[in-house]
C-alpha atoms as a PDB file:
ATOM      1  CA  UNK A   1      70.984  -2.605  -0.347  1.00  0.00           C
ATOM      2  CA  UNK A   2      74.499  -1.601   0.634  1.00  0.00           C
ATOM      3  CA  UNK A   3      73.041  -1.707   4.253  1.00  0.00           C
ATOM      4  CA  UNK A   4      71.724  -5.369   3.912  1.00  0.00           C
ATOM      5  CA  UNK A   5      75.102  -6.387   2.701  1.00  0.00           C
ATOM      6  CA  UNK A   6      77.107  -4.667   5.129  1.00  0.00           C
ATOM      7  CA  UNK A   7      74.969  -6.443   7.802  1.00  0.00           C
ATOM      8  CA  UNK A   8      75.238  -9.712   6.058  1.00  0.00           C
ATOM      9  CA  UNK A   9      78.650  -9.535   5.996  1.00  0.00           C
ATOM     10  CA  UNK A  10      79.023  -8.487   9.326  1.00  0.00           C
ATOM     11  CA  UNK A  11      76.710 -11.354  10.554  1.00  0.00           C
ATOM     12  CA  UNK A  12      79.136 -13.884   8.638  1.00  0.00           C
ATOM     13  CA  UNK A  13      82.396 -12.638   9.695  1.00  0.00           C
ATOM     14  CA  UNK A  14      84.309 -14.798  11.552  1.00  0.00           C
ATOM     15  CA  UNK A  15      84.130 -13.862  15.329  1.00  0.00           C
ATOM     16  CA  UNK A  16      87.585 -14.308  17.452  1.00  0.00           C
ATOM     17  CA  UNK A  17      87.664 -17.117  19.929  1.00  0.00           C
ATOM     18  CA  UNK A  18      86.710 -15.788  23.032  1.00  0.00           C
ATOM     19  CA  UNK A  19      88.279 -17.940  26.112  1.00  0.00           C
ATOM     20  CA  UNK A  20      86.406 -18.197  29.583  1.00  0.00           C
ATOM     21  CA  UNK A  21      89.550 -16.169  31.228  1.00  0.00           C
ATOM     22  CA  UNK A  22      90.383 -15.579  34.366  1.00  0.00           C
ATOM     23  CA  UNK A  23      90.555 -12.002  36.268  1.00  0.00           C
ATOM     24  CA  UNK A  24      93.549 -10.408  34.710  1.00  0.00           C
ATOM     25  CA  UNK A  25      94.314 -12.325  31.879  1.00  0.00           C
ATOM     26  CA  UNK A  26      94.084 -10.724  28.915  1.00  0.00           C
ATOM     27  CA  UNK A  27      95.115 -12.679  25.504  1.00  0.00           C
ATOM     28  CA  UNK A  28      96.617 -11.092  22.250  1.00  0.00           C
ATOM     29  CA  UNK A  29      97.553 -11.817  19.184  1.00  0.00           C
ATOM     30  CA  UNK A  30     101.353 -12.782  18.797  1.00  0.00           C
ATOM     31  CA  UNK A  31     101.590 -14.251  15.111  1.00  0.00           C
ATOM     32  CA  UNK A  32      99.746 -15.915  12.040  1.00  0.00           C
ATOM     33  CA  UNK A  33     102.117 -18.965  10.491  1.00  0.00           C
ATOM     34  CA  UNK A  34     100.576 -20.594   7.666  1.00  0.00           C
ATOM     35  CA  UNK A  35      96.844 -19.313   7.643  1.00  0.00           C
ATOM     36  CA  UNK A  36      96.897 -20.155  11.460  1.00  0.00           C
ATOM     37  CA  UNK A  37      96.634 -17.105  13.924  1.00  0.00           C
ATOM     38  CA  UNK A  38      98.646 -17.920  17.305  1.00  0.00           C
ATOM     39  CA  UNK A  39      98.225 -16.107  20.663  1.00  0.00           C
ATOM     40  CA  UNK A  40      99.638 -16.243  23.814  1.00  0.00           C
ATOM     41  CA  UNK A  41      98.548 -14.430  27.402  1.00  0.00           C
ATOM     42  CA  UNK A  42      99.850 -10.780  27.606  1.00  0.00           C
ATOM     43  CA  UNK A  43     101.317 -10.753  30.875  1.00  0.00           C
ATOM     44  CA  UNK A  44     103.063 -14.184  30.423  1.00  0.00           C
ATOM     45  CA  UNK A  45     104.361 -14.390  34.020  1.00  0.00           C
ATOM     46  CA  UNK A  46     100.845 -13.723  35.711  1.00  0.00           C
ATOM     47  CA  UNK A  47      99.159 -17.578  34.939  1.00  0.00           C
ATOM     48  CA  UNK A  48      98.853 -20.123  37.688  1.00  0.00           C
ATOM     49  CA  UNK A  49      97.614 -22.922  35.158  1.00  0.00           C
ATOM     50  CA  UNK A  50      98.605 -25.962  33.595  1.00  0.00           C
ATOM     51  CA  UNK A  51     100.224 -24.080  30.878  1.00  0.00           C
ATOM     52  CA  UNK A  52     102.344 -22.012  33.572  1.00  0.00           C
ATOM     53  CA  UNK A  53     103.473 -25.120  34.964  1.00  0.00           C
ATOM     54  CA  UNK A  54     104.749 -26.866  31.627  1.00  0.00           C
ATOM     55  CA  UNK A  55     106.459 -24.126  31.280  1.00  0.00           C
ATOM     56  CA  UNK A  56     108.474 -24.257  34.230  1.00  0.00           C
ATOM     57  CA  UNK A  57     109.204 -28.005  33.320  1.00  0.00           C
ATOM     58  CA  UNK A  58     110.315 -26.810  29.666  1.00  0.00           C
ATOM     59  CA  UNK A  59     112.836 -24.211  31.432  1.00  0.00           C
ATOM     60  CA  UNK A  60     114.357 -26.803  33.452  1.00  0.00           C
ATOM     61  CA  UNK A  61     114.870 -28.854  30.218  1.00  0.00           C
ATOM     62  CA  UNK A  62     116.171 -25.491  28.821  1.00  0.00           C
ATOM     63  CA  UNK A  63     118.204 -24.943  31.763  1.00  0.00           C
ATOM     64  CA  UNK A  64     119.683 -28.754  31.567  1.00  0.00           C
ATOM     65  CA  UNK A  65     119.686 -28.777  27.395  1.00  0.00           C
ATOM     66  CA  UNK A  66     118.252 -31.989  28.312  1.00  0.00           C
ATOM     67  CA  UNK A  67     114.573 -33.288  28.100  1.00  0.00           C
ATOM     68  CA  UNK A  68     113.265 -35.615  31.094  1.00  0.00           C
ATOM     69  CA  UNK A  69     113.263 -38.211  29.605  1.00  0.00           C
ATOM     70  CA  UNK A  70     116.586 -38.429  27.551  1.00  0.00           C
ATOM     71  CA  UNK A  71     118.062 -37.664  31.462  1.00  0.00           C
ATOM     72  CA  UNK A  72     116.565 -41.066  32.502  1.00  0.00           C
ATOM     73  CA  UNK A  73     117.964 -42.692  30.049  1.00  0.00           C
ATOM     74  CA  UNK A  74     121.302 -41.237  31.419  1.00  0.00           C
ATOM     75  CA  UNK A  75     120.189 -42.558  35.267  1.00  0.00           C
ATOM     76  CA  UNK A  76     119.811 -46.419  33.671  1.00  0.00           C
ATOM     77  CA  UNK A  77     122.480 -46.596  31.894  1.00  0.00           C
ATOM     78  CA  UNK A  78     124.460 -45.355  35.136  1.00  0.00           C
ATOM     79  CA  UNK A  79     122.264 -47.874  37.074  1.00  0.00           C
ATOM     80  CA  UNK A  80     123.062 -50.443  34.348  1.00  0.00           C
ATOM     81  CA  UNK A  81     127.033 -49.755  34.731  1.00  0.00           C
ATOM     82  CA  UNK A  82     126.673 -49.910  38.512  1.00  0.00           C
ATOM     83  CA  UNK A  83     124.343 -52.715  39.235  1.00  0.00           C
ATOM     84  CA  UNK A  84     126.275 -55.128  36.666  1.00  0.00           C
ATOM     85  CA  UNK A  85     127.126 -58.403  38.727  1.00  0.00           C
ATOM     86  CA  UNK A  86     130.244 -59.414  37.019  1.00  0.00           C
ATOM     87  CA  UNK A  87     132.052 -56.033  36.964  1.00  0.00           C
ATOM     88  CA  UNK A  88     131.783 -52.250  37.155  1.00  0.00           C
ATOM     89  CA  UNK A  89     132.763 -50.478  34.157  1.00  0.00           C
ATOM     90  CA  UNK A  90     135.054 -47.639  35.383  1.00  0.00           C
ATOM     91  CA  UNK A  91     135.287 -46.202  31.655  1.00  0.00           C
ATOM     92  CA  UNK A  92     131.803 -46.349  31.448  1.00  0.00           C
ATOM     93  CA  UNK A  93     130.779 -44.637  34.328  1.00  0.00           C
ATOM     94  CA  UNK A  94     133.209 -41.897  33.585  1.00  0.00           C
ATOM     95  CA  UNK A  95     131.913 -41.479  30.195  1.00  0.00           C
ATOM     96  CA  UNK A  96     128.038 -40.828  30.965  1.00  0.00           C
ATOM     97  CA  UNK A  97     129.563 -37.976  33.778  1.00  0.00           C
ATOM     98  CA  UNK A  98     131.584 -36.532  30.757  1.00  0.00           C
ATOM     99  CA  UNK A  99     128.659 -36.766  28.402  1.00  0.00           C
ATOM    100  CA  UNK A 100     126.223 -34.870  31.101  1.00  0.00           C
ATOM    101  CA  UNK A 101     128.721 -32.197  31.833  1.00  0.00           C
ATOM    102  CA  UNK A 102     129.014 -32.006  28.240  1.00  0.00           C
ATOM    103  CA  UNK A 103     125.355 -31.438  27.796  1.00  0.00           C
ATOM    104  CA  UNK A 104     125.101 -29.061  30.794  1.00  0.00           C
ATOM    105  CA  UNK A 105     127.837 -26.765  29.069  1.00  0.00           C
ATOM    106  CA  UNK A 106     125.681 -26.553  25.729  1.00  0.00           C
ATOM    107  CA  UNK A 107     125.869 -22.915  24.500  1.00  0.00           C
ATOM    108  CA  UNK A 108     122.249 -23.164  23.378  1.00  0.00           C
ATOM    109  CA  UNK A 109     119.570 -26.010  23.986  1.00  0.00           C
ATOM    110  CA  UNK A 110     118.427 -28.468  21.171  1.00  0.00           C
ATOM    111  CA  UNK A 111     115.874 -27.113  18.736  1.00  0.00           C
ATOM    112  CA  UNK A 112     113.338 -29.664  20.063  1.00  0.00           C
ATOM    113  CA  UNK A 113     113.395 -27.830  23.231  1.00  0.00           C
ATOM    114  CA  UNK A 114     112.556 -24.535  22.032  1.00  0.00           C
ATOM    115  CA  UNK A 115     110.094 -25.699  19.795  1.00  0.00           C
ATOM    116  CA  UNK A 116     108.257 -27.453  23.134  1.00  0.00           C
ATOM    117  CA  UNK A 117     109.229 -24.204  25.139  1.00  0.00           C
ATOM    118  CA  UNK A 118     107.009 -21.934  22.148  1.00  0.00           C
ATOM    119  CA  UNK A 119     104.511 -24.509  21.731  1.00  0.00           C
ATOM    120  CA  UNK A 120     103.570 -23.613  25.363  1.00  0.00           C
ATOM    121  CA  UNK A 121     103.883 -19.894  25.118  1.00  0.00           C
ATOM    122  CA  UNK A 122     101.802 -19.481  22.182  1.00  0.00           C
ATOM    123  CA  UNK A 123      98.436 -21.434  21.212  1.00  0.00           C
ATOM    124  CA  UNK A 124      95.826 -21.476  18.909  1.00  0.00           C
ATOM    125  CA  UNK A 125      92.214 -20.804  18.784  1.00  0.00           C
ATOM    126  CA  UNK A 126      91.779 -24.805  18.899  1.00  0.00           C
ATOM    127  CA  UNK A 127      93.534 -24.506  22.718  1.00  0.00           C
ATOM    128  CA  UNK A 128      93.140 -23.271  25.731  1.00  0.00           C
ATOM    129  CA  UNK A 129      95.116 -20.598  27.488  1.00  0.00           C
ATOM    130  CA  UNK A 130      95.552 -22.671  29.949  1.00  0.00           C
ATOM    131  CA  UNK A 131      95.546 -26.336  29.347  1.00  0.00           C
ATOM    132  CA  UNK A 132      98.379 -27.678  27.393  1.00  0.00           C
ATOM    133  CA  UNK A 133      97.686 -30.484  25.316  1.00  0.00           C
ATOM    134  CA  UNK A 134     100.831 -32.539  24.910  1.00  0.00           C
ATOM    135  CA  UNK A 135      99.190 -34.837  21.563  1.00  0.00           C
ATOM    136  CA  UNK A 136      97.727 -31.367  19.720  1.00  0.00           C
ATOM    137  CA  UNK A 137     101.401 -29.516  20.654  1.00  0.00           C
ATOM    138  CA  UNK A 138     103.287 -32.365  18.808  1.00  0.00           C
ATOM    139  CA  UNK A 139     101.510 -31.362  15.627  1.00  0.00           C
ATOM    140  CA  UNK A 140     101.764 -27.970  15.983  1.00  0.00           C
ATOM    141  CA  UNK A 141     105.114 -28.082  16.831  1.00  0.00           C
ATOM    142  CA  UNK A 142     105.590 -31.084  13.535  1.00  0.00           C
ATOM    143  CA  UNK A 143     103.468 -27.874  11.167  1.00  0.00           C
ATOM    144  CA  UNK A 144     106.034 -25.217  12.541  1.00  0.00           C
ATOM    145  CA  UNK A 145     108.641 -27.591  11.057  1.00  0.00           C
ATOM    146  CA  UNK A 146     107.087 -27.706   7.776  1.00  0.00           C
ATOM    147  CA  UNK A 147     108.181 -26.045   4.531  1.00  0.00           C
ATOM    148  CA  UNK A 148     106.548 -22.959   3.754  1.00  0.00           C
ATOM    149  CA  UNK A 149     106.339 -22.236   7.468  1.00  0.00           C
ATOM    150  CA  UNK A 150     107.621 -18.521   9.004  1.00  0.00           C
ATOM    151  CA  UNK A 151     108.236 -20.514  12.058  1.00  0.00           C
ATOM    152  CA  UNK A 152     111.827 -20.930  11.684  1.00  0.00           C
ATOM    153  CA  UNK A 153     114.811 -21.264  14.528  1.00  0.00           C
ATOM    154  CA  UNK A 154     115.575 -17.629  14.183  1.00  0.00           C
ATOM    155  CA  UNK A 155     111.715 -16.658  14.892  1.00  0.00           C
ATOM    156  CA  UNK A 156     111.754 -18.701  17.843  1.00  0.00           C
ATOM    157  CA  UNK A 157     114.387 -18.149  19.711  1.00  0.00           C
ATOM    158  CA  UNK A 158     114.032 -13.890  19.455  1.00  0.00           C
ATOM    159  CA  UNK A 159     110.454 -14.260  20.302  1.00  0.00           C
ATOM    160  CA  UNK A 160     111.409 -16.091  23.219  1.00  0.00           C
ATOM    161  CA  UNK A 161     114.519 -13.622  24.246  1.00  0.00           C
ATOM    162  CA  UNK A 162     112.198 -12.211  27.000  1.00  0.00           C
ATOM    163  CA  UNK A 163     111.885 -15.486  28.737  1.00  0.00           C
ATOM    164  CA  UNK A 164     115.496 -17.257  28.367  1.00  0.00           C
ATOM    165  CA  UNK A 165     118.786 -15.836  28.851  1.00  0.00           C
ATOM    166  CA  UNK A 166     119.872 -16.706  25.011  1.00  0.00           C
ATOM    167  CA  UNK A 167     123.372 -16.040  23.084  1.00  0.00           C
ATOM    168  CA  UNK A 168     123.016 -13.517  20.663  1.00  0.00           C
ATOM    169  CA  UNK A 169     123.550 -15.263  17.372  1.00  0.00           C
ATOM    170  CA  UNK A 170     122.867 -13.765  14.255  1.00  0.00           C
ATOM    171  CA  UNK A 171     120.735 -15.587  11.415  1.00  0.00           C
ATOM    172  CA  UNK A 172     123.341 -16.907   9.664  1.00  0.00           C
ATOM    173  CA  UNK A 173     125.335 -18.373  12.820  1.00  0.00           C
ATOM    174  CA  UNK A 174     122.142 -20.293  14.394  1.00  0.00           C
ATOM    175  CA  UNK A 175     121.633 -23.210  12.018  1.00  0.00           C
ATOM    176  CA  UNK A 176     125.348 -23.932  12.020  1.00  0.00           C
ATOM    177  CA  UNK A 177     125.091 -23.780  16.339  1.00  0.00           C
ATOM    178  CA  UNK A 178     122.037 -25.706  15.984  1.00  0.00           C
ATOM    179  CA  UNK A 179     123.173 -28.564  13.898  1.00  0.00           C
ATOM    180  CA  UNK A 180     126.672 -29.205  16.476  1.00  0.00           C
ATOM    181  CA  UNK A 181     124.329 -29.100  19.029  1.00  0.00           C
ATOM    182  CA  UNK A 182     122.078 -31.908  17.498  1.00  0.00           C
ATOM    183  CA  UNK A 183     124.990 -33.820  16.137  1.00  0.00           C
ATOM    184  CA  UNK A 184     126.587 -33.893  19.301  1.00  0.00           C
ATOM    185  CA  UNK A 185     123.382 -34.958  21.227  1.00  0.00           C
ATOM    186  CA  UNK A 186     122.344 -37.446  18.971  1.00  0.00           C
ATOM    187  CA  UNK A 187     125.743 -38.990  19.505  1.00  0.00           C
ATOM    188  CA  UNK A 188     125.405 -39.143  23.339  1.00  0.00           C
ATOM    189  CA  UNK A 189     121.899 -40.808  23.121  1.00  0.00           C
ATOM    190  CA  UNK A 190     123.475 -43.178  20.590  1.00  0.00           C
ATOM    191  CA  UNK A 191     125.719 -44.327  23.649  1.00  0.00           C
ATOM    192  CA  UNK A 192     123.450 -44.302  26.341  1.00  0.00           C
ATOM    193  CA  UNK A 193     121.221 -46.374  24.370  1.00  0.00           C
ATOM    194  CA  UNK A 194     124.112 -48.989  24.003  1.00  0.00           C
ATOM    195  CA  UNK A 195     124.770 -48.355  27.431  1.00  0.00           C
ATOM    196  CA  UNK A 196     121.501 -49.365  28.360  1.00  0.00           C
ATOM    197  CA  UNK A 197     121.106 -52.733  26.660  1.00  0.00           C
ATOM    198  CA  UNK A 198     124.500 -54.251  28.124  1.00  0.00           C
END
């Protein structure tokens, strides 16, 4: 009987996802958040894949503390200033230079970008290693944001400390850092915004 069981049980246990990998790539276990177990590719730097790439694109953000899109918004409203048929706003030109060297001189990124920057590093058994799927990594990224999640700023950015040159902040420092940061860019995009529909 015990044997019957034993087999029964074996039969039903949940298998792990196995991924059609490529030559090389071997995928392990990084952390469970919420009930959810999350992987990512052992050798991170050894990928030539979709996921590879995004991540190269998410550094740059990193690199800029600026997503892509937020820096378009900086181009038109510069366009805007320029292109303006009655006059060229001197003070506003100047001000979009100082806001970007601003953002360039961030001590840390925005939180949105290393949430995007871990949402590529580590996946679930729902992904694949090597397809990132921007619509699924919104929710993932919304459920790591969630209370009662052990996804918090902290996790994130030591986790990623082998990937991004990062200030060493402790715990209690971060939110504080995090919150200028976010205060400060919010501001800026508040401007650009108005810069952009003069």
């Amino acid at each position: 009987m015990k044997r019957i069981k034993k087999l029964i049980s074996k039969w039903f246990a949940k298998k792990p996802k196995v991924w059609n990998l490529e030559e090389g790539h071997v995928i392990v276990p990084a952390f469970i958040d919420q009930g959810v177990q999350y992987y990512e590719i052992k050798d991170i730097f050894n990928t030539f894949s979709n996921r590879g790439l995004l991540a190269l694109q998410v550094y740059e953000e990193w690199d800029m503390r600026l997503k892509k899109e937020d820096l378009l918004d900086f181009i038109l409203a510069f366009e805007k200033t320029i292109n303006n048929p009655k006059e060229i706003n001197i003070t506003n030109l100047a001000n979009i230079v100082n806001m970007l060297k601003e953002r360039v001189t961030f001590p840390i990124a925005t939180k949105d970008i290393y949430l995007k920057f871990a949402s590529v590093r580590y996946f679930d058994e729902n992904e694949s290693p090597y397809v990132y799927d921007p619509e699924y990594n919104k929710i993932k990224m919304a459920r790591w944001s969630e209370e009662g999640s052990t996804v918090d700023d902290f996790f994130i950015l030591e986790r990623l400390g082998d990937m991004l040159p990062l200030p060493k902040l402790s715990k209690d420092d971060l939110p504080s850092y995090l919150e200028a940061v976010q205060k400060v860019a919010d501001y800026q995009l508040q401007n650009i915004q108005r810069l952009k529909s003069q």
